[in-house]
C-alpha atoms as a PDB file:
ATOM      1  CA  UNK A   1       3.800   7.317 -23.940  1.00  0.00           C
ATOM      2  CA  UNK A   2       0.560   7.005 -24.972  1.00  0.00           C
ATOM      3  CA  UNK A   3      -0.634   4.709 -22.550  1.00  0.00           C
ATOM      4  CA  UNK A   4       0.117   6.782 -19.689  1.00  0.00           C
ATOM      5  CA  UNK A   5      -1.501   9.777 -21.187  1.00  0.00           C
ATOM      6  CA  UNK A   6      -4.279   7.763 -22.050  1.00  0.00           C
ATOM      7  CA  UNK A   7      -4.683   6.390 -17.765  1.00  0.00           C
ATOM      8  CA  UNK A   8      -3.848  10.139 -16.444  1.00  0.00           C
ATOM      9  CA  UNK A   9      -6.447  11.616 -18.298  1.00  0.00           C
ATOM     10  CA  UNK A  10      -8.749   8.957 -17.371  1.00  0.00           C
ATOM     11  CA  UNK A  11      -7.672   8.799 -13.670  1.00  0.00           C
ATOM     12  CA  UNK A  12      -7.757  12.555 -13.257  1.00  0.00           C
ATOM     13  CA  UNK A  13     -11.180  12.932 -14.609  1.00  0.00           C
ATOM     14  CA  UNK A  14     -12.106  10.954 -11.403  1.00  0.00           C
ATOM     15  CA  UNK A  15      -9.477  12.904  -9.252  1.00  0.00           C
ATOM     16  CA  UNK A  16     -11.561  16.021  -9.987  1.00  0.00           C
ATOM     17  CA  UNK A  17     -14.809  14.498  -8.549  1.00  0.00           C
ATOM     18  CA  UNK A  18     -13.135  14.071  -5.426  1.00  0.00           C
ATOM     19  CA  UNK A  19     -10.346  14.549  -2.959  1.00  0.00           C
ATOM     20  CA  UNK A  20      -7.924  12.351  -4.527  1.00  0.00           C
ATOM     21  CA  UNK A  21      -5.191  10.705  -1.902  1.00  0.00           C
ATOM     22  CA  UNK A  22      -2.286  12.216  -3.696  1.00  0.00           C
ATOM     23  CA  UNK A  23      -1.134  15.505  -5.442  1.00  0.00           C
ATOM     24  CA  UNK A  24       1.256  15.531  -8.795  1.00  0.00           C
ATOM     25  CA  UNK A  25       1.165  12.716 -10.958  1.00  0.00           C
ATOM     26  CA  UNK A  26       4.152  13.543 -12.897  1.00  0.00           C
ATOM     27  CA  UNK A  27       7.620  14.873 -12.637  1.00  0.00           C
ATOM     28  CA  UNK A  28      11.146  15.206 -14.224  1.00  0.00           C
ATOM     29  CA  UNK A  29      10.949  13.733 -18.573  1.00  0.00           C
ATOM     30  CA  UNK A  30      11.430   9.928 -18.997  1.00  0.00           C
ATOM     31  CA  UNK A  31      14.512   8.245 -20.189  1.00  0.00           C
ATOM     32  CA  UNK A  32      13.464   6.842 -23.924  1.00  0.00           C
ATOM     33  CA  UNK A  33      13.197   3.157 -22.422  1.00  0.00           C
ATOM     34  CA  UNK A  34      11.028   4.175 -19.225  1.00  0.00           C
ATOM     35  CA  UNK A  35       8.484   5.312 -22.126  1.00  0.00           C
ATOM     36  CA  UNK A  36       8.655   2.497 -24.053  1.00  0.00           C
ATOM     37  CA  UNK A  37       8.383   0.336 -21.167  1.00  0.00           C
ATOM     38  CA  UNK A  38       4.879   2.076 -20.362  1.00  0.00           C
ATOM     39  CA  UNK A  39       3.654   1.385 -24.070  1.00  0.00           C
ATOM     40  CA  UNK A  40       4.642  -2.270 -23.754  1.00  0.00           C
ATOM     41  CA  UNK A  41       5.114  -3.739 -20.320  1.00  0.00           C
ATOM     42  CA  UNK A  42       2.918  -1.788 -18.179  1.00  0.00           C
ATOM     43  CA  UNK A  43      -0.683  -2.924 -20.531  1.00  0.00           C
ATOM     44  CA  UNK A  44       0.662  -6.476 -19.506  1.00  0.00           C
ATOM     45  CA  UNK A  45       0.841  -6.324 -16.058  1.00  0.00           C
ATOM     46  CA  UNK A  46      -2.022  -3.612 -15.814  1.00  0.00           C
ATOM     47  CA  UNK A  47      -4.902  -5.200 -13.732  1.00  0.00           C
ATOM     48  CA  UNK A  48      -7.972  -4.410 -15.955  1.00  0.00           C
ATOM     49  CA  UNK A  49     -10.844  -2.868 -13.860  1.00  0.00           C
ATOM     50  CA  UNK A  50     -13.511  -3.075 -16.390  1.00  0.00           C
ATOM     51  CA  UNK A  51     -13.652  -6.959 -16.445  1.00  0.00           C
ATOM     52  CA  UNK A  52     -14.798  -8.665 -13.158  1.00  0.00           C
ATOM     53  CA  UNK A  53     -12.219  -9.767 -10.702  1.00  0.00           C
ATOM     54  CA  UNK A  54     -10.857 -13.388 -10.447  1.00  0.00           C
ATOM     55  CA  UNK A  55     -12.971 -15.518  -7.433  1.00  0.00           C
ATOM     56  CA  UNK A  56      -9.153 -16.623  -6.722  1.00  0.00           C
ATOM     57  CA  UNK A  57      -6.614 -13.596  -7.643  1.00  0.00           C
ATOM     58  CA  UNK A  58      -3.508 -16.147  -7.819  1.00  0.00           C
ATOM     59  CA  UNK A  59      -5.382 -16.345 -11.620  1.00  0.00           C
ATOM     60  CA  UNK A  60      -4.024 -13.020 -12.307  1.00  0.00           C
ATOM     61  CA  UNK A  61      -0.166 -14.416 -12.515  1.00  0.00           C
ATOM     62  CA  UNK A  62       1.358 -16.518 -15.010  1.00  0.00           C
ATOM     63  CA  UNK A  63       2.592 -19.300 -12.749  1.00  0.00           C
ATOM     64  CA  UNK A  64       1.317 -20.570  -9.648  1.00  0.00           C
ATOM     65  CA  UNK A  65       1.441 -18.463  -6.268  1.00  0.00           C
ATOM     66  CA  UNK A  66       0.288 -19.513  -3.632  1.00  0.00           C
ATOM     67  CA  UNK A  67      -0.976 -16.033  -2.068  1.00  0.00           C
ATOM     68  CA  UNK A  68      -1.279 -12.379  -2.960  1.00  0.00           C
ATOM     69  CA  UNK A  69      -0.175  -9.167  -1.272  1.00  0.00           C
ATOM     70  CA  UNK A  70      -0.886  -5.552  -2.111  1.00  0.00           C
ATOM     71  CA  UNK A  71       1.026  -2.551  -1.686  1.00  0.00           C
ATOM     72  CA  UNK A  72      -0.469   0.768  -1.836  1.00  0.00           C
ATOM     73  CA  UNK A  73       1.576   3.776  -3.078  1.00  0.00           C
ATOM     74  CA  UNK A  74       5.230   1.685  -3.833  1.00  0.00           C
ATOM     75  CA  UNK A  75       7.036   4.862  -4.896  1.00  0.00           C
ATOM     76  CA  UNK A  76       9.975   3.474  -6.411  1.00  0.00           C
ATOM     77  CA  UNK A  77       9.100   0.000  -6.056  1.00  0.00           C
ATOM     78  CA  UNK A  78      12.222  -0.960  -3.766  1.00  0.00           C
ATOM     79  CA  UNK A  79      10.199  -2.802  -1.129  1.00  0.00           C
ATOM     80  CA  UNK A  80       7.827  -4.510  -3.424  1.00  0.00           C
ATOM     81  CA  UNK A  81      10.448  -5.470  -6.198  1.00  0.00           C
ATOM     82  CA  UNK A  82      12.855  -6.668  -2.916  1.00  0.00           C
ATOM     83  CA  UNK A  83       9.627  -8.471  -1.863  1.00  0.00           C
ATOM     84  CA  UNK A  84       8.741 -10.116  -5.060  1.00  0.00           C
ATOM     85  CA  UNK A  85      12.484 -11.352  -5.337  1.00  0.00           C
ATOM     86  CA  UNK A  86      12.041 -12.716  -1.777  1.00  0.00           C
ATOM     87  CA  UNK A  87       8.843 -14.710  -2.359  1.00  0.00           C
ATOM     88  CA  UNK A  88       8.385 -16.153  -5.844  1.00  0.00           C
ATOM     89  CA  UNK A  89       5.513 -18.067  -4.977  1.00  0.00           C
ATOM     90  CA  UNK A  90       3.425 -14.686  -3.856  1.00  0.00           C
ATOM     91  CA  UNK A  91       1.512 -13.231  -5.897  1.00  0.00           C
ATOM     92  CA  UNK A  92       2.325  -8.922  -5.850  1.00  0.00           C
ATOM     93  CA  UNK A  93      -0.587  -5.997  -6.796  1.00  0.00           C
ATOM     94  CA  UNK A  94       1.348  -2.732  -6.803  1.00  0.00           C
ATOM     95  CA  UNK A  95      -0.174   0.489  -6.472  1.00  0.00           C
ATOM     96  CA  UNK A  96       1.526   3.831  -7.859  1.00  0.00           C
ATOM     97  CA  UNK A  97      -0.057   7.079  -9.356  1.00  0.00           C
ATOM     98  CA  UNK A  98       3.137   8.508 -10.180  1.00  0.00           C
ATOM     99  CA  UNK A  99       4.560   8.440 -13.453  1.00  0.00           C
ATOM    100  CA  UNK A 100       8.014   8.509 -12.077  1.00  0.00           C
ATOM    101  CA  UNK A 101       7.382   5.833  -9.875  1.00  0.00           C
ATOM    102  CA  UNK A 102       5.843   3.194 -11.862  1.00  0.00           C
ATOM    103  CA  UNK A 103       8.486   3.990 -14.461  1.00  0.00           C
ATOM    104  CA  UNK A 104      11.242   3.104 -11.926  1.00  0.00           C
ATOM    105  CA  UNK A 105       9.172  -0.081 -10.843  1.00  0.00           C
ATOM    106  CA  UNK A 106       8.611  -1.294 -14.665  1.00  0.00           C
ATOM    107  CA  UNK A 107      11.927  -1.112 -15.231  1.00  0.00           C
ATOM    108  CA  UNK A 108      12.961  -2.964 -12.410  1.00  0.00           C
ATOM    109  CA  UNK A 109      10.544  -5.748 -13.180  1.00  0.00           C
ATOM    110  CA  UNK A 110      12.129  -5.841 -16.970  1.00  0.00           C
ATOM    111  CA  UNK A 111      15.432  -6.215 -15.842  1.00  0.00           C
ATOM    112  CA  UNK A 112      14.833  -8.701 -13.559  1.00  0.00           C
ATOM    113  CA  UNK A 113      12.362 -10.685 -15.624  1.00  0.00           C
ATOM    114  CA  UNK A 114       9.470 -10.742 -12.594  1.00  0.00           C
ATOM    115  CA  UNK A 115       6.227 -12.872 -13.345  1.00  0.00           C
ATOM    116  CA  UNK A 116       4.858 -12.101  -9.702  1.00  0.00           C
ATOM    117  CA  UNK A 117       3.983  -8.528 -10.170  1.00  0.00           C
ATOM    118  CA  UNK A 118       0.832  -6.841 -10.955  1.00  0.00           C
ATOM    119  CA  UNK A 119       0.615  -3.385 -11.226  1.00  0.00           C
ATOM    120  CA  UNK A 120      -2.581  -0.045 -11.219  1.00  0.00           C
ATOM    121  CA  UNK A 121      -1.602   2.631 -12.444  1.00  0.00           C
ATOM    122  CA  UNK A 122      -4.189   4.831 -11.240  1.00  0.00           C
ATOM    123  CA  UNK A 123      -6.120   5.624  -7.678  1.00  0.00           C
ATOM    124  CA  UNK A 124      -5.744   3.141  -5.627  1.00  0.00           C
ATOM    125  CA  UNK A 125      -9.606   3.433  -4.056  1.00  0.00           C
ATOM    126  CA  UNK A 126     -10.630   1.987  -7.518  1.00  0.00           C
ATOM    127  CA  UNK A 127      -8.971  -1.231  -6.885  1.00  0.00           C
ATOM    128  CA  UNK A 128     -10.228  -1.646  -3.568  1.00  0.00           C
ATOM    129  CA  UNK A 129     -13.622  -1.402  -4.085  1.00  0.00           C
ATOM    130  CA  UNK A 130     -12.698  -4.017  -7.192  1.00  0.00           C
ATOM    131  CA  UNK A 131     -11.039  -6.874  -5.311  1.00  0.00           C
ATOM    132  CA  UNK A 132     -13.049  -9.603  -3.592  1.00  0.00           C
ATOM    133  CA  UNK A 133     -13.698  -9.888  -0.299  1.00  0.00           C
ATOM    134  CA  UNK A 134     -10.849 -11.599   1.902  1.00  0.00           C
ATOM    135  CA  UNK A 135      -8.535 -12.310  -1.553  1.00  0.00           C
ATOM    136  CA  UNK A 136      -5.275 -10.539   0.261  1.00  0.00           C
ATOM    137  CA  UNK A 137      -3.187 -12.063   2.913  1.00  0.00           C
ATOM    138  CA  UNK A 138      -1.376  -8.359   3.387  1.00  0.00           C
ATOM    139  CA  UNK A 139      -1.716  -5.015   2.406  1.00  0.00           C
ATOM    140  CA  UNK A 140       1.794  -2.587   2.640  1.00  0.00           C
ATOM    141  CA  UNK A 141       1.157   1.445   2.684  1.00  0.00           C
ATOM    142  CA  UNK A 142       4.850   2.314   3.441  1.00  0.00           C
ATOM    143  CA  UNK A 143       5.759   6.087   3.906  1.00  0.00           C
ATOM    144  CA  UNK A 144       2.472   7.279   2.294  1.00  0.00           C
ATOM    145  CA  UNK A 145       1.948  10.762   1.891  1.00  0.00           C
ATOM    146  CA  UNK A 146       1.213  12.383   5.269  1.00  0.00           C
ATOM    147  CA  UNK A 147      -0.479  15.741   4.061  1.00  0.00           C
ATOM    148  CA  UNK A 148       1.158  17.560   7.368  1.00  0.00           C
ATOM    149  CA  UNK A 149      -1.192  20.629   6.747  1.00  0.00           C
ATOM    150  CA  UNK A 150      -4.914  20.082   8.976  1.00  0.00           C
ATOM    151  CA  UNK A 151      -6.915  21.262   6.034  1.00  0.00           C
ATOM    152  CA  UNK A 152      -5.649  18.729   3.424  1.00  0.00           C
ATOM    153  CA  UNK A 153      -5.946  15.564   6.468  1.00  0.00           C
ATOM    154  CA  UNK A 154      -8.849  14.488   5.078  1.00  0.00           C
ATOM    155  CA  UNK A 155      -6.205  13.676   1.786  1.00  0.00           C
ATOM    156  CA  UNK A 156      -4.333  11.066   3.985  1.00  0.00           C
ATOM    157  CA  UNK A 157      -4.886   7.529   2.753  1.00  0.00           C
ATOM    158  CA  UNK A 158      -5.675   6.326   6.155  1.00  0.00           C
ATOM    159  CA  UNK A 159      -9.215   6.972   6.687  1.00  0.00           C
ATOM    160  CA  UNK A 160     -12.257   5.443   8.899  1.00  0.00           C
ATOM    161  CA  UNK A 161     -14.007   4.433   4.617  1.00  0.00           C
ATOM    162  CA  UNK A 162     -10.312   3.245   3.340  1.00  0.00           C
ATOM    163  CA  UNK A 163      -9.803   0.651   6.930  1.00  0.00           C
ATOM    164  CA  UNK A 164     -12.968  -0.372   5.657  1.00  0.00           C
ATOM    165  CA  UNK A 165     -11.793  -1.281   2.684  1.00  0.00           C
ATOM    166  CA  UNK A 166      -9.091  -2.665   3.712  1.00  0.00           C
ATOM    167  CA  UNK A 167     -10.308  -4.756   6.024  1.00  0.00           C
ATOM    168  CA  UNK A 168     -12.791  -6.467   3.697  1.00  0.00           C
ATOM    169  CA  UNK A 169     -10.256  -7.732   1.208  1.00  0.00           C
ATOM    170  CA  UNK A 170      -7.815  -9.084   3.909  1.00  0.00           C
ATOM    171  CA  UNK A 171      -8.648 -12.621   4.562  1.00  0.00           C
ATOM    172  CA  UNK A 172      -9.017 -13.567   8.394  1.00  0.00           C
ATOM    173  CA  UNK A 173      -5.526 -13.370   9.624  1.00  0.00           C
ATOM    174  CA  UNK A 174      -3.886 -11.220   7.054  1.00  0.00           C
ATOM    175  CA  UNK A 175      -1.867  -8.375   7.958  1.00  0.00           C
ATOM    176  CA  UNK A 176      -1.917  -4.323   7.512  1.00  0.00           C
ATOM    177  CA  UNK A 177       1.485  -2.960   7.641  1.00  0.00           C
ATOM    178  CA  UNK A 178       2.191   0.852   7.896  1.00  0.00           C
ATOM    179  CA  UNK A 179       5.235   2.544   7.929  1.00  0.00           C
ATOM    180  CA  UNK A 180       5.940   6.237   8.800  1.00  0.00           C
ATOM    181  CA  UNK A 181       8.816   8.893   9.831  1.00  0.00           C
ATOM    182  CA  UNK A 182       5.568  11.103  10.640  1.00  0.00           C
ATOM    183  CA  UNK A 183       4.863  10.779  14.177  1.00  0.00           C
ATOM    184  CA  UNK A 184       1.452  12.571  13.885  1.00  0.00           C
ATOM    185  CA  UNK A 185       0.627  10.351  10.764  1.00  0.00           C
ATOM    186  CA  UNK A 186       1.269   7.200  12.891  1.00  0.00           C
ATOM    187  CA  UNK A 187      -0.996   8.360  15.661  1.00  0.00           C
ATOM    188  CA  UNK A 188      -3.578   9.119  13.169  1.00  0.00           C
ATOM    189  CA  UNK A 189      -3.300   5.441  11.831  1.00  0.00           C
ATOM    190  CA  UNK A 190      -3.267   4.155  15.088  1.00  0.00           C
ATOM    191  CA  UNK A 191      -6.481   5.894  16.014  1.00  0.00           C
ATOM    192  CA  UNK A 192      -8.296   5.278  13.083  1.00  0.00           C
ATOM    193  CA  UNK A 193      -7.077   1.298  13.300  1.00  0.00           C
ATOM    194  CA  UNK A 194      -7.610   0.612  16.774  1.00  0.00           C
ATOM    195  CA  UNK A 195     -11.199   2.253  16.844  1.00  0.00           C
ATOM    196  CA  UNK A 196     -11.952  -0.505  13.950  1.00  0.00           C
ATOM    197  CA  UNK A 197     -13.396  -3.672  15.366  1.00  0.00           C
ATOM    198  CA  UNK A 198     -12.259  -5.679  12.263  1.00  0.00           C
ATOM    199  CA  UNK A 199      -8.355  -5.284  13.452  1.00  0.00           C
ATOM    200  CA  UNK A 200      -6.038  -5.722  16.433  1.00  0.00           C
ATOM    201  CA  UNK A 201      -2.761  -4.009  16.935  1.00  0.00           C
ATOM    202  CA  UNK A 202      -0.393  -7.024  17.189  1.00  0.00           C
ATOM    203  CA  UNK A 203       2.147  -5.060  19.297  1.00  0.00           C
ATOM    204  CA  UNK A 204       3.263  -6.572  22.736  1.00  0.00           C
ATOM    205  CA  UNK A 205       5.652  -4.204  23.822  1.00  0.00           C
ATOM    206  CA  UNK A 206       5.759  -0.577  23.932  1.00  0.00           C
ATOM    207  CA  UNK A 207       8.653   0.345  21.758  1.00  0.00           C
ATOM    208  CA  UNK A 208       7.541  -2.649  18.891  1.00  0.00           C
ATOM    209  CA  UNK A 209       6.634   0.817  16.652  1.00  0.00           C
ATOM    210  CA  UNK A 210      10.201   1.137  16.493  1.00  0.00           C
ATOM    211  CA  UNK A 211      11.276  -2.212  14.863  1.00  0.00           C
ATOM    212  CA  UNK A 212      10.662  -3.049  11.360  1.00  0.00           C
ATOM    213  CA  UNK A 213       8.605  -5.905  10.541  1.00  0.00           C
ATOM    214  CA  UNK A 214      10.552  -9.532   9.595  1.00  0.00           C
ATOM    215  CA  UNK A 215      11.631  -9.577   5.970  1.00  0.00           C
ATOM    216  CA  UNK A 216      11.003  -5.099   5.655  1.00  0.00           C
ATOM    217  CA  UNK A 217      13.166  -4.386   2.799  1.00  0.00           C
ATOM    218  CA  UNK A 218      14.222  -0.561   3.422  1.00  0.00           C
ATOM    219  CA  UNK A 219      13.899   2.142   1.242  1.00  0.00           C
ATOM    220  CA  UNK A 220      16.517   4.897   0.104  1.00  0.00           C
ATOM    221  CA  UNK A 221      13.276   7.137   1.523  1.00  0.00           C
ATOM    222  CA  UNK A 222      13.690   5.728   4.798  1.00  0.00           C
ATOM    223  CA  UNK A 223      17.374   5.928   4.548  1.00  0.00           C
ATOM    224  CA  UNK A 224      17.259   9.302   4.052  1.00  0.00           C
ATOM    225  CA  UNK A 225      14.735  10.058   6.847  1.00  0.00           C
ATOM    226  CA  UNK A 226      17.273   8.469   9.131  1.00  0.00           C
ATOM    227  CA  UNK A 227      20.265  10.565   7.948  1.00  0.00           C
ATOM    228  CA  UNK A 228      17.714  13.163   8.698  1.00  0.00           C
ATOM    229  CA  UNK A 229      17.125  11.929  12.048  1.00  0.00           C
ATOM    230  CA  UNK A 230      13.482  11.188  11.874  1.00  0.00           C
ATOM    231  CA  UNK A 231      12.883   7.708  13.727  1.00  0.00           C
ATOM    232  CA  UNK A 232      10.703   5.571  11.464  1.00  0.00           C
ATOM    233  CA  UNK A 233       7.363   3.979  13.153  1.00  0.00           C
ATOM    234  CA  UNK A 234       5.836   0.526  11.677  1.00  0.00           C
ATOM    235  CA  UNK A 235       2.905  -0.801  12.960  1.00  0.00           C
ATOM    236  CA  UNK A 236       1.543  -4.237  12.664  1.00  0.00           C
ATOM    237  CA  UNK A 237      -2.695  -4.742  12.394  1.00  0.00           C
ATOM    238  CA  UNK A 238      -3.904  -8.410  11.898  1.00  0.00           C
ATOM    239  CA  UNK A 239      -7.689  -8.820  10.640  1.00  0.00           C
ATOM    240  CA  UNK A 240     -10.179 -10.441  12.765  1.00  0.00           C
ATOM    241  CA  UNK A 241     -11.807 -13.224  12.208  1.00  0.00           C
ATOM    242  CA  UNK A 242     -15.226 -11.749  13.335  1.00  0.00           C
ATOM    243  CA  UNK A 243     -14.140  -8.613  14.196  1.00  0.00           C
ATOM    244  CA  UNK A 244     -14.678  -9.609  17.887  1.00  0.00           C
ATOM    245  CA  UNK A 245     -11.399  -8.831  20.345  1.00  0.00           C
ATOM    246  CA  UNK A 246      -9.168 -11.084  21.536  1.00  0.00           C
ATOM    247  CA  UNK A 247      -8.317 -10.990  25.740  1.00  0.00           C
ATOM    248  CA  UNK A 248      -5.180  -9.341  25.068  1.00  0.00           C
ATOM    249  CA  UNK A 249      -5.998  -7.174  22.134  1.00  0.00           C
ATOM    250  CA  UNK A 250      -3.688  -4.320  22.391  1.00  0.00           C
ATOM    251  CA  UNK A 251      -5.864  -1.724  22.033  1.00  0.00           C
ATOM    252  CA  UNK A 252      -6.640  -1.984  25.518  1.00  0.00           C
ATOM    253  CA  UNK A 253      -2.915  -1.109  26.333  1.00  0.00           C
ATOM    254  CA  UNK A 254      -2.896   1.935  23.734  1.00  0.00           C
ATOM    255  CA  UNK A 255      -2.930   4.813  25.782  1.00  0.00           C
ATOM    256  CA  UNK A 256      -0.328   3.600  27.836  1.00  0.00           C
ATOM    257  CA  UNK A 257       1.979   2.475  25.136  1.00  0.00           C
ATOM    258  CA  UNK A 258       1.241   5.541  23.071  1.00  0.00           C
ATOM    259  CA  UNK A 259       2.477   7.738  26.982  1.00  0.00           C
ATOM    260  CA  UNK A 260       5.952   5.041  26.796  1.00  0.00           C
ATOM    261  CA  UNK A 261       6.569   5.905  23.012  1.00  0.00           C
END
């Protein structure tokens, strides 16, 4: 376990200058393997920050890809270890904080022998600002944390300096996908996307919140939320070339769309 004492105390030194975009790093003990598996697998796949990033990221993988996603904040790693199973020539950054999460995902990439899959185990603000510019064909934040309280909002993920971010390392046409069951969380996102010239809402009707992008591999989280009765919302944003909007950029349908939802 020493190399996840070793990135928590590093990571939460940071965490402490700032308002970090998630609370507890660590919950219930770890099975015996899940600790070994963070000693051995998890410096392997760990993208290292202090060396300069790759002009062309599909350097970071063993075998060729021919393009590389990003998914911020995989929990358990269902949708990204689904993904990377899916699409064996795409390259796969995964993003998780939690101890108990990336344990789950390393474990899952052990047992099915995955060469696709890079992981940070840390803030995920520090690999943004480390990636190149337009390196990513999509970024994935799926069920992030919605911090429901007002005081803690400015904790969500989705903010006017992380679009930003986001929208310099997407390459023209690349996608941001967002999932929610939090209906003020999506109308946050919405807001804070649509009011960004670098991205257009690629929805053309007004219930296309309610249907899961092609190739979504579900969660036992969203599974749950459903059981629940909480209606998940995914939204679609595609990078702009020039940050210039199309004719029939949706944002000029969103307050009618938003009244229909």
């Amino acid at each position: 376990m020493a190399a996840v004492e070793t990135a928590m105390s590093i990571s939460d030194r940071s965490k402490a200058r700032r308002s970090a975009f998630f609370g507890r790093r660590k919950g219930h003990a770890l099975r015996p393997r899940q600790a070994e598996l963070f000693d051995t697998l998890l410096p392997r796949l760990a993208i290292e920050l202090a060396r300069p990033a790759p002009s062309d990221l599909a350097l970071l993988f063993p075998n060729p890809v021919d393009s590389v996603r990003l998914e911020i904040g995989f929990g358990g790693g269902e949708h990204m270890i689904a993904q990377a199973e899916q699409h064996p020539r795409t390259g796969f950054i995964g993003v998780e904080p939690f101890v108990n999460g990336m344990a789950k995902a390393l474990a899952a990439i052990d047992l099915k022998n995955l060469s696709n899959i890079r992981l940070h185990f840390d803030d995920a603000v520090f690999l943004l600002e480390w990636l190149p510019p337009a390196s990513l064909a999509c970024v994935d934040l799926i069920y992030p944390d919605p911090w429901p309280k007002r005081r803690h909002w400015k904790r969500r993920f989705i903010q006017d300096e992380s679009v930003a971010a986001i929208a310099r390392i997407l390459r023209p046409g690349g996608e941001f996908r967002f999932a929610t069951d939090v209906p003020d969380y999506a109308a946050w996102t919405l807001k804070h996307l649509i009011r960004s010239s670098d991205f257009a809402w690629t929805a053309a009707r007004a219930d296309d919140w309610r249907r899961a992008w092609s190739g979504f591999s579900a969660t036992r989280y969203e599974a749950k939320a459903r059981r629940e009765g909480r209606a998940p919302c995914y939204l679609i944003f595609r990078r702009t070339g020039d940050g210039a909007r199309t004719p029939n950029d949706p944002r000029r349908r969103t307050t009618d769309r938003a009244r229909d939802a």
